[in-house]
C-alpha atoms as a PDB file:
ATOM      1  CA  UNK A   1     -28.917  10.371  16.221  1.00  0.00           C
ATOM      2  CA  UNK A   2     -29.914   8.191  13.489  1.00  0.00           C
ATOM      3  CA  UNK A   3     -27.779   4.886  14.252  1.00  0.00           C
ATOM      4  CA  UNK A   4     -29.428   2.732  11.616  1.00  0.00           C
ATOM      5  CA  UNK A   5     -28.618   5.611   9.215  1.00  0.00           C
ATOM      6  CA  UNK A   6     -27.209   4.284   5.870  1.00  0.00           C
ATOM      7  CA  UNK A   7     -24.824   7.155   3.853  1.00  0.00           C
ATOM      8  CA  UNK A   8     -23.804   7.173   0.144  1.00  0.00           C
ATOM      9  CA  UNK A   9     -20.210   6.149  -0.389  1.00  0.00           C
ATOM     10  CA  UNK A  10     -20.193   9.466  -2.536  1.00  0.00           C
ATOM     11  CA  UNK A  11     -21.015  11.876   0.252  1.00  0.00           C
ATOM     12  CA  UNK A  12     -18.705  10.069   2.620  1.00  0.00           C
ATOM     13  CA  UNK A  13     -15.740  10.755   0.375  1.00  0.00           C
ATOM     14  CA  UNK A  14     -16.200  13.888  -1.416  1.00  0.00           C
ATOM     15  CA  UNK A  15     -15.075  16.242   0.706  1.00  0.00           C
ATOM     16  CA  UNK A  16     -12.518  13.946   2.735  1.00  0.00           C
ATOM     17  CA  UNK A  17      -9.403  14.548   0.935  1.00  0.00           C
ATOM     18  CA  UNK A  18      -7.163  11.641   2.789  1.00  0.00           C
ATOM     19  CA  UNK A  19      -9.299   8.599   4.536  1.00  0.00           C
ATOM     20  CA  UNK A  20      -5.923   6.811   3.787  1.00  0.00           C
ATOM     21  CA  UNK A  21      -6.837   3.064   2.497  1.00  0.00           C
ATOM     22  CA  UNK A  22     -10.131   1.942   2.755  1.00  0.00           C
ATOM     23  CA  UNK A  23     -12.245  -1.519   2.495  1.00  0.00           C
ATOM     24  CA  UNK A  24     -15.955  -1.999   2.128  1.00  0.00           C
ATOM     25  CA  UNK A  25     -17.457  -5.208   2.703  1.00  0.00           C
ATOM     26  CA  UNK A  26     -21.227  -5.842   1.654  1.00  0.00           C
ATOM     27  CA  UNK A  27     -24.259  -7.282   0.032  1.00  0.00           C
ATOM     28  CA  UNK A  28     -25.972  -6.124  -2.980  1.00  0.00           C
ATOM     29  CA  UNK A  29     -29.127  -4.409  -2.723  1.00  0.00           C
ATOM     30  CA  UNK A  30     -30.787  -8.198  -4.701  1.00  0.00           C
ATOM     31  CA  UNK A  31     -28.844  -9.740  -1.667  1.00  0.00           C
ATOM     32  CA  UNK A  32     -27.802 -11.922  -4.898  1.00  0.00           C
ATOM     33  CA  UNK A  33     -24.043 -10.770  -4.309  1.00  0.00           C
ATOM     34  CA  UNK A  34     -21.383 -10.648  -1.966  1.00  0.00           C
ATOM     35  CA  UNK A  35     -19.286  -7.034  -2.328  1.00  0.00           C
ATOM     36  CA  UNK A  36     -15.607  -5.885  -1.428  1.00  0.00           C
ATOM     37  CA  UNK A  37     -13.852  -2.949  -2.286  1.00  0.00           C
ATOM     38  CA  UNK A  38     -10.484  -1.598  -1.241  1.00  0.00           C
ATOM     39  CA  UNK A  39      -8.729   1.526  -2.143  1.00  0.00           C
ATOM     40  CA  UNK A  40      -5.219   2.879  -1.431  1.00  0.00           C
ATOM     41  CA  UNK A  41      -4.131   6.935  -1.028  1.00  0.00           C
ATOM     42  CA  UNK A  42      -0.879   8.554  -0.732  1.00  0.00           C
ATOM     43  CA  UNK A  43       0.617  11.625  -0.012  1.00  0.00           C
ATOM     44  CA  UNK A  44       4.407  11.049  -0.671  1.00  0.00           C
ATOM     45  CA  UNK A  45       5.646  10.375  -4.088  1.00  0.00           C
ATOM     46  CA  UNK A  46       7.041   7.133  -2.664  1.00  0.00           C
ATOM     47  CA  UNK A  47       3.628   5.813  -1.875  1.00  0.00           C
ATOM     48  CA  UNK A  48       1.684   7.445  -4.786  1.00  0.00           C
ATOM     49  CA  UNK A  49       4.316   5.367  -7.019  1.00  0.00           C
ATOM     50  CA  UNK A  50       2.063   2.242  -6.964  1.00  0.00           C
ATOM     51  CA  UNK A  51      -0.250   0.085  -9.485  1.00  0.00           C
ATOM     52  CA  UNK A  52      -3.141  -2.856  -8.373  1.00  0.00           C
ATOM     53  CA  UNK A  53      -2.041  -5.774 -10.697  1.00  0.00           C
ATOM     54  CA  UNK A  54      -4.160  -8.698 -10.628  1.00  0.00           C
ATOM     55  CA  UNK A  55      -2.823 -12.222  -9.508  1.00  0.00           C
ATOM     56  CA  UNK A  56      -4.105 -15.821  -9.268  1.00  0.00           C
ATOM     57  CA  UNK A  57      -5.887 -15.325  -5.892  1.00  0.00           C
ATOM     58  CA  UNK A  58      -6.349 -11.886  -5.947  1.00  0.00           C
ATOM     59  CA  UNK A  59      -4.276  -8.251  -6.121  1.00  0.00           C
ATOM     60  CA  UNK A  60      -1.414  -7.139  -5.525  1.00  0.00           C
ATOM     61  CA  UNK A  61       0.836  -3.978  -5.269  1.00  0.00           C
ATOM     62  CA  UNK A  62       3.635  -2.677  -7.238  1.00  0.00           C
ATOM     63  CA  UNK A  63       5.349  -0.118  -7.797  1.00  0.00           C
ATOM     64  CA  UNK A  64       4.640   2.085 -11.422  1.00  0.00           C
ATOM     65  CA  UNK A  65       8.383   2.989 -11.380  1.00  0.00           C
ATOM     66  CA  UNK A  66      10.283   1.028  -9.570  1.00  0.00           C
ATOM     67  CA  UNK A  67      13.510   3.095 -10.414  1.00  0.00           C
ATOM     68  CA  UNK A  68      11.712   5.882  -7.828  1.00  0.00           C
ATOM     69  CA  UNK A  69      11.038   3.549  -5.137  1.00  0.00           C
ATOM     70  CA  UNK A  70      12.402   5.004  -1.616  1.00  0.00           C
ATOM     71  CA  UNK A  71      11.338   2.171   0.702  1.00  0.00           C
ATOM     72  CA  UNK A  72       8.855  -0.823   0.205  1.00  0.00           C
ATOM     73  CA  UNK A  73       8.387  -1.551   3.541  1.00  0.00           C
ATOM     74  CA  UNK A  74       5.065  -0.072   3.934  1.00  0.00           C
ATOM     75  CA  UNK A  75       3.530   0.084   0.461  1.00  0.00           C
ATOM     76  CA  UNK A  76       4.385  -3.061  -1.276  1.00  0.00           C
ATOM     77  CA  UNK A  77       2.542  -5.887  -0.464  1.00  0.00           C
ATOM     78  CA  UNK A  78      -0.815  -8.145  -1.341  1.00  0.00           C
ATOM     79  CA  UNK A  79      -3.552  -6.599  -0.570  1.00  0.00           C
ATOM     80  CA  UNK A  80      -6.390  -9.148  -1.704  1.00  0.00           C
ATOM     81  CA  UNK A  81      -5.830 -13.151  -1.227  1.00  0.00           C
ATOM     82  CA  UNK A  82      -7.994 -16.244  -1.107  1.00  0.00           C
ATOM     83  CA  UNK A  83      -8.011 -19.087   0.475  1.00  0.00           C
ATOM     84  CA  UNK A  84     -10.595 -21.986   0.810  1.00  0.00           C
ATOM     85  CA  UNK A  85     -14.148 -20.060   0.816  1.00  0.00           C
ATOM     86  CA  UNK A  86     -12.829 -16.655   2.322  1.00  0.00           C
ATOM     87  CA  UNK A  87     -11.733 -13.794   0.705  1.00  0.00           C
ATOM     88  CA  UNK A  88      -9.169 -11.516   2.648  1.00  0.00           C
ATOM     89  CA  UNK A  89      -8.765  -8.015   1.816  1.00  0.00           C
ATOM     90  CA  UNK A  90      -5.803  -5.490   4.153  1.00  0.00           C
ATOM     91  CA  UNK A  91      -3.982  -2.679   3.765  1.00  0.00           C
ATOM     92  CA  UNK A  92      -0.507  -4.280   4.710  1.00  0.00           C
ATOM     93  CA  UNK A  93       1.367  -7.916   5.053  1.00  0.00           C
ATOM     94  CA  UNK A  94      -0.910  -8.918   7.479  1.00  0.00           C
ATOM     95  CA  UNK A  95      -2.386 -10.438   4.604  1.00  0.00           C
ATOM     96  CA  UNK A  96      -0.286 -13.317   4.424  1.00  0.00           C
ATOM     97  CA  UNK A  97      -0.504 -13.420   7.908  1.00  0.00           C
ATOM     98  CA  UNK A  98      -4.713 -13.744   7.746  1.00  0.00           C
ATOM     99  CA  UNK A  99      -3.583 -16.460   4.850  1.00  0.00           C
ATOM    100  CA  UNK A 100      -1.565 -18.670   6.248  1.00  0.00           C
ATOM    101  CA  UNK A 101      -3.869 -18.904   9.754  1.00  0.00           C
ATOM    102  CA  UNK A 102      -6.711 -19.566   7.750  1.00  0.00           C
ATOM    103  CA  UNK A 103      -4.359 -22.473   5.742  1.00  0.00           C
ATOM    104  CA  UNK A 104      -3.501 -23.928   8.845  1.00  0.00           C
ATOM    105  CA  UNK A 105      -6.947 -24.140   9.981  1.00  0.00           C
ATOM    106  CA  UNK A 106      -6.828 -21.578  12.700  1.00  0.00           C
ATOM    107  CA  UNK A 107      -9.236 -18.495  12.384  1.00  0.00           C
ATOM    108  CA  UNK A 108      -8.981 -14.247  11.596  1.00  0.00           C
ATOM    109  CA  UNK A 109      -8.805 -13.232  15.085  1.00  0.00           C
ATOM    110  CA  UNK A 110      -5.782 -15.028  16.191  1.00  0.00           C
ATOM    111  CA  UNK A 111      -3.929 -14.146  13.102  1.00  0.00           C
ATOM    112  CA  UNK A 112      -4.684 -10.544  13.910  1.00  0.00           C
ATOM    113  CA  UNK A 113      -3.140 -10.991  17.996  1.00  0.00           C
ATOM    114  CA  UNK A 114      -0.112 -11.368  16.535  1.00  0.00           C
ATOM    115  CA  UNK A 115       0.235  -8.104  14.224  1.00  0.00           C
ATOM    116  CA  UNK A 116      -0.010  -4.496  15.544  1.00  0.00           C
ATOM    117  CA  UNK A 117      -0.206  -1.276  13.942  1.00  0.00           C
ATOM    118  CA  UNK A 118       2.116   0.256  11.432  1.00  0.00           C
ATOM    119  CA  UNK A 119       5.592   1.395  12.941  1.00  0.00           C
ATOM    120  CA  UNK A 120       5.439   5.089  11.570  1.00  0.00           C
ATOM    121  CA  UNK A 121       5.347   7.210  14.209  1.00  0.00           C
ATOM    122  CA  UNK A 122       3.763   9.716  14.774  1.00  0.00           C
ATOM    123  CA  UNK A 123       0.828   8.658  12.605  1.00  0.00           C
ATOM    124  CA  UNK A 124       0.990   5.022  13.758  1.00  0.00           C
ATOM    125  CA  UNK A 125      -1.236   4.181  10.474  1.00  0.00           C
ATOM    126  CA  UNK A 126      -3.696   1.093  11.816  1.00  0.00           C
ATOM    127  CA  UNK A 127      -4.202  -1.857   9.962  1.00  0.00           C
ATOM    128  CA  UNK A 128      -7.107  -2.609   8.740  1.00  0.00           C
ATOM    129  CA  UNK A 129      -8.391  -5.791   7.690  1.00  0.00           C
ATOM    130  CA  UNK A 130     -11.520  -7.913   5.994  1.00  0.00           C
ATOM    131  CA  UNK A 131     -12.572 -11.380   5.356  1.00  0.00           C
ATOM    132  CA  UNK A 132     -15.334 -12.611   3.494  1.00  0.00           C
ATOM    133  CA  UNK A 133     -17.044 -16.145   4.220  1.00  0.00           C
ATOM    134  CA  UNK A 134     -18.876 -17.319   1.181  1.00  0.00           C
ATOM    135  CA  UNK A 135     -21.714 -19.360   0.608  1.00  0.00           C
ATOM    136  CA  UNK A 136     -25.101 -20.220   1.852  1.00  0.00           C
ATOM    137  CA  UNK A 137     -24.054 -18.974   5.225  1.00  0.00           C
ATOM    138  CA  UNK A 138     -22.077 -15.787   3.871  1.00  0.00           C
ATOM    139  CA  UNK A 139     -20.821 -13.765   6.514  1.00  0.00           C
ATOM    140  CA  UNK A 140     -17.811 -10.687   7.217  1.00  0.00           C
ATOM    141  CA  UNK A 141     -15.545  -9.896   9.563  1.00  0.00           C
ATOM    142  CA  UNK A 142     -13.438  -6.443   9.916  1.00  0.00           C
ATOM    143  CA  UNK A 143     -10.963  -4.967  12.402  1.00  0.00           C
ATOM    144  CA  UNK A 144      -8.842  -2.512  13.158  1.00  0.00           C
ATOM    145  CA  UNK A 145      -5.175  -2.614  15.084  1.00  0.00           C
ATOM    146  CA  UNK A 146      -4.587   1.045  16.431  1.00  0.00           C
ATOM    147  CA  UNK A 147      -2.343   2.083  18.826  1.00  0.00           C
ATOM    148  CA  UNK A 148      -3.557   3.246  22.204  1.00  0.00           C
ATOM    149  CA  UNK A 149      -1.196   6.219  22.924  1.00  0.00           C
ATOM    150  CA  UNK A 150       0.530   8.730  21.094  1.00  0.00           C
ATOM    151  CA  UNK A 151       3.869   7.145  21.780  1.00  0.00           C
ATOM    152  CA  UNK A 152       2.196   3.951  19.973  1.00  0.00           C
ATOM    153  CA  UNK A 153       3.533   2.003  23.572  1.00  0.00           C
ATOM    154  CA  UNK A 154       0.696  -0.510  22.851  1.00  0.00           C
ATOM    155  CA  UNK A 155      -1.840  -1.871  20.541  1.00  0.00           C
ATOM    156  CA  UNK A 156      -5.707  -1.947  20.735  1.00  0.00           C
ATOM    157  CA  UNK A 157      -7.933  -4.418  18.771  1.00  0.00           C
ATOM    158  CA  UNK A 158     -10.816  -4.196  17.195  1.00  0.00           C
ATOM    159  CA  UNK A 159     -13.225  -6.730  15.571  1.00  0.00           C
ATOM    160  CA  UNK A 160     -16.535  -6.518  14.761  1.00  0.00           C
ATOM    161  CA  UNK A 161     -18.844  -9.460  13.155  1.00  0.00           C
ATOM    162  CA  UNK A 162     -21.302  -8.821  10.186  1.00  0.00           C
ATOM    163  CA  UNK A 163     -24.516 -10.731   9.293  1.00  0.00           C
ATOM    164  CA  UNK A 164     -24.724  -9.033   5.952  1.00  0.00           C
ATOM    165  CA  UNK A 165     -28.232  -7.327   5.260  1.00  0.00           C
ATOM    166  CA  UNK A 166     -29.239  -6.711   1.448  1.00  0.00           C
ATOM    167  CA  UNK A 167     -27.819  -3.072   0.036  1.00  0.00           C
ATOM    168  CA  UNK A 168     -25.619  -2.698   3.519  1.00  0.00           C
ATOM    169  CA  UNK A 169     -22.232  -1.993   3.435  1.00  0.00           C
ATOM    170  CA  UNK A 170     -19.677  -1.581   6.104  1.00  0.00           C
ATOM    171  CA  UNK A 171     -16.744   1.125   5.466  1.00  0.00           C
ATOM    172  CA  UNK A 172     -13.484   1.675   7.519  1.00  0.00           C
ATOM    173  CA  UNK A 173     -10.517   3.493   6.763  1.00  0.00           C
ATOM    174  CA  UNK A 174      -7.126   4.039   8.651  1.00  0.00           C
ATOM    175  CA  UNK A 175      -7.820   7.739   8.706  1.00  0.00           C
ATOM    176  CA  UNK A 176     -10.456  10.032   9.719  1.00  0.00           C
ATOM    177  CA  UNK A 177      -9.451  12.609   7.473  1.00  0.00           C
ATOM    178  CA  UNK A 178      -5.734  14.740   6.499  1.00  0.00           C
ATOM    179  CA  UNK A 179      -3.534  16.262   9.365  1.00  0.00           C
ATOM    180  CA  UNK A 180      -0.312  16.363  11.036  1.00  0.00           C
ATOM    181  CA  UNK A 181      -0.417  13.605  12.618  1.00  0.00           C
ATOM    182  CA  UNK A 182      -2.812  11.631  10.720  1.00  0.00           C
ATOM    183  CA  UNK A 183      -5.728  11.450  12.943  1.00  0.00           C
ATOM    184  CA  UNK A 184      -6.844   7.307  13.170  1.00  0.00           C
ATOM    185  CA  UNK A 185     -10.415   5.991  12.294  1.00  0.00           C
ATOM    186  CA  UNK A 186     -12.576   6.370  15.335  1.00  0.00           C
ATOM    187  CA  UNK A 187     -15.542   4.633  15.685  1.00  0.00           C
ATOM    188  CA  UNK A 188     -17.599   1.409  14.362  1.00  0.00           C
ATOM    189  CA  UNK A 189     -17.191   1.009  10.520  1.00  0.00           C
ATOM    190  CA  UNK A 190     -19.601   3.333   8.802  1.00  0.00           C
ATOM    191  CA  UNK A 191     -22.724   2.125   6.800  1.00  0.00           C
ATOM    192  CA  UNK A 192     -22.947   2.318   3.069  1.00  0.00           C
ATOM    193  CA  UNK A 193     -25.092   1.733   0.135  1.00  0.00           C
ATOM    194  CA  UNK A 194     -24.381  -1.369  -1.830  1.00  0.00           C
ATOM    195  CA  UNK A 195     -26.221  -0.721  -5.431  1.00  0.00           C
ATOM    196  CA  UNK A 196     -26.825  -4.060  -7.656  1.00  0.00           C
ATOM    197  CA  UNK A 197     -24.321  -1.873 -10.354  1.00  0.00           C
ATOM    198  CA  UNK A 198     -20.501  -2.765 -10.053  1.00  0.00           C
ATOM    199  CA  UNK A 199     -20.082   0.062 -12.692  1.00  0.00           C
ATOM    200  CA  UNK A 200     -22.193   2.235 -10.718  1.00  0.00           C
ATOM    201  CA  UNK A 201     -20.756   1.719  -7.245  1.00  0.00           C
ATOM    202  CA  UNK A 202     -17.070   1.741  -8.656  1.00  0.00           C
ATOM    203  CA  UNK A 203     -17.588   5.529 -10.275  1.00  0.00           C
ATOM    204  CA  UNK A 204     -19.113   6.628  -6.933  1.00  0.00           C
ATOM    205  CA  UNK A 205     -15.704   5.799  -5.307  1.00  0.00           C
ATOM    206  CA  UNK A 206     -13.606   6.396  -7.754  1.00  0.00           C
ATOM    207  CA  UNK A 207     -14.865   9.933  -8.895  1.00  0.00           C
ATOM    208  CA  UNK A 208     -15.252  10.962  -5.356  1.00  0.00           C
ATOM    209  CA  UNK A 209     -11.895  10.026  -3.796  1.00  0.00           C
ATOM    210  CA  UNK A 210      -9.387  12.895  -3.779  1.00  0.00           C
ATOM    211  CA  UNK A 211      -7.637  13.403  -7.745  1.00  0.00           C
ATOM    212  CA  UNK A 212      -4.420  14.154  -5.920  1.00  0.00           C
ATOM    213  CA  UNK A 213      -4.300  11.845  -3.214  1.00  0.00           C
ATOM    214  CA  UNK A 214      -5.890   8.747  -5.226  1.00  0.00           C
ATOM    215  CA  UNK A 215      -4.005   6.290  -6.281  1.00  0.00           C
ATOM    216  CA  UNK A 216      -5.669   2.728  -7.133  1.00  0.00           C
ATOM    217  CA  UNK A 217      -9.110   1.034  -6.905  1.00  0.00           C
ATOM    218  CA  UNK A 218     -10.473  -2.572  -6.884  1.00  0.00           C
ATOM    219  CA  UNK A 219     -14.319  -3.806  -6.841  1.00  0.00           C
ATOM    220  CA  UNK A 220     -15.108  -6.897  -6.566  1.00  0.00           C
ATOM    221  CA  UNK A 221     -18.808  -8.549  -6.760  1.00  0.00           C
ATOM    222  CA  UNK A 222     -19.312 -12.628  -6.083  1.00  0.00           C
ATOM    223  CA  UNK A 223     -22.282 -14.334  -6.780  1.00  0.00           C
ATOM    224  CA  UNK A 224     -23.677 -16.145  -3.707  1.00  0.00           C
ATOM    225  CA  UNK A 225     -25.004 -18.848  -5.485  1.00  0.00           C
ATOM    226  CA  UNK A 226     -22.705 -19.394  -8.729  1.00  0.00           C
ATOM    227  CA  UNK A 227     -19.813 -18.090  -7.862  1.00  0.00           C
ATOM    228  CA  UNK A 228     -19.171 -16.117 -10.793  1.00  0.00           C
ATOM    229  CA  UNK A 229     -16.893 -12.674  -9.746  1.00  0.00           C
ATOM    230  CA  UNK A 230     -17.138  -9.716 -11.779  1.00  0.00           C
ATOM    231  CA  UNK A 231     -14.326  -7.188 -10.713  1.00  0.00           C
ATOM    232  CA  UNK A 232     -13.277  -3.640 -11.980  1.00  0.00           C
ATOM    233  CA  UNK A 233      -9.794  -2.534 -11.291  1.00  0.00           C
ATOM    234  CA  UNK A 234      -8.216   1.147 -12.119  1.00  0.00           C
ATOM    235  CA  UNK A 235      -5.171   3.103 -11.589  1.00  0.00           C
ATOM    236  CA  UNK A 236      -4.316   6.621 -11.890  1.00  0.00           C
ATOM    237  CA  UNK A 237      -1.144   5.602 -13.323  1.00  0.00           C
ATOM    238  CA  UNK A 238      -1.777   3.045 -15.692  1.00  0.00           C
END
């Protein structure tokens, strides 16, 4: 087994028709940029009915047609913020909850003790979670909250600390692939490609995540040394 083997994001999703949401942190192949991407799925027409809108700070969710929303519990909320240096990328609230930590001067990892997985038994979706350190010293962290039974009794946490490498990217998603239950990511985050080409590295995700299941899609790329950010950002339903 090949552990320093790096995959294409392509061949990773192409034949995966529901890794749920999804983040990849990274550096460009020119180590010139830092890289984030995050992608959301859904199966019910309650959580396909959503849109990426950009904000101030970052993204966030809403629905396409809000006179069809069931319950916004689960799949409203802001998936990208910033605050000081650090960019903070989830699939769930704990967003805010990463945000206001980091405001008060307190770090990822504690903000993360207090959240657990999602209640929605008997899939017990995990939260996932990113943050991006910029600058000279530009760094990542990601983790996963998953529950430890399936009665979702308790919670197991999972961080792991990047020193980014040029063209490495790190991928996790709250799903290993479709089922009944959902079967939870196992495993370290994968290793990707990161090409210099926001265009290019957008199409390979967005072409290769499932046409029914997809839903929206946002890349970002930050220049370590200026930074400038260059993002794409597309919805099925626009």
């Amino acid at each position: 087994m090949n552990v320093y083997k790096i995959d294409k994001i392509a061949d990773l999703l192409k034949d995966n028709t529901y890794p749920g949401r999804g983040i990849i942190n990274g550096k460009s192949a020119d180590g010139k940029k830092a890289v984030f991407a995050y992608f959301i799925m859904g199966r019910s027409d309650n959580s396909r009915n959503r849109v990426f809108v950009k904000t101030e700070d970052g993204i966030m969710i809403k629905p396409f047609d809000e006179s069809k929303v069931e319950d916004p519990s689960l799949i409203i909320y802001y998936p990208v913020r910033r605050v000081d240096n650090k960019v903070i990328a989830t699939n769930g609230d704990q967003t805010d909850t990463i945000y206001d930590f980091i405001n008060d001067g307190k770090c990822f990892n504690k903000a993360l003790k207090t959240r657990k997985f999602e209640p929605d038994g008997p899939n017990w979706t995990p939260r996932i979670s990113s943050m991006l350190t910029l600058g000279k010293e530009f760094s990542y962290k990601m983790s996963i909250l998953k529950s430890a039974d399936l009665q979702g009794t308790a919670c197991n946490r999972y961080t792991y600390d990047f020193e980014p490498v040029n063209g490495l990217g790190h991928f996790i998603h709250t799903y290993v692939c479709d089922g009944n239950p959902i079967p939870t990511f196992q495993g370290e985050p994968e290793r990707v490609e990161i090409p210099n080409c926001i265009e290019c590295f957008t199409k390979d995700i967005w072409e290769n995540l499932n046409p029914q299941n997809k839903i929206s899609l946002y890349v970002e790329y930050i220049d370590l040394e200026s930074g400038k950010i260059e993002y794409k950002l597309i919805n099925k339903f626009n």
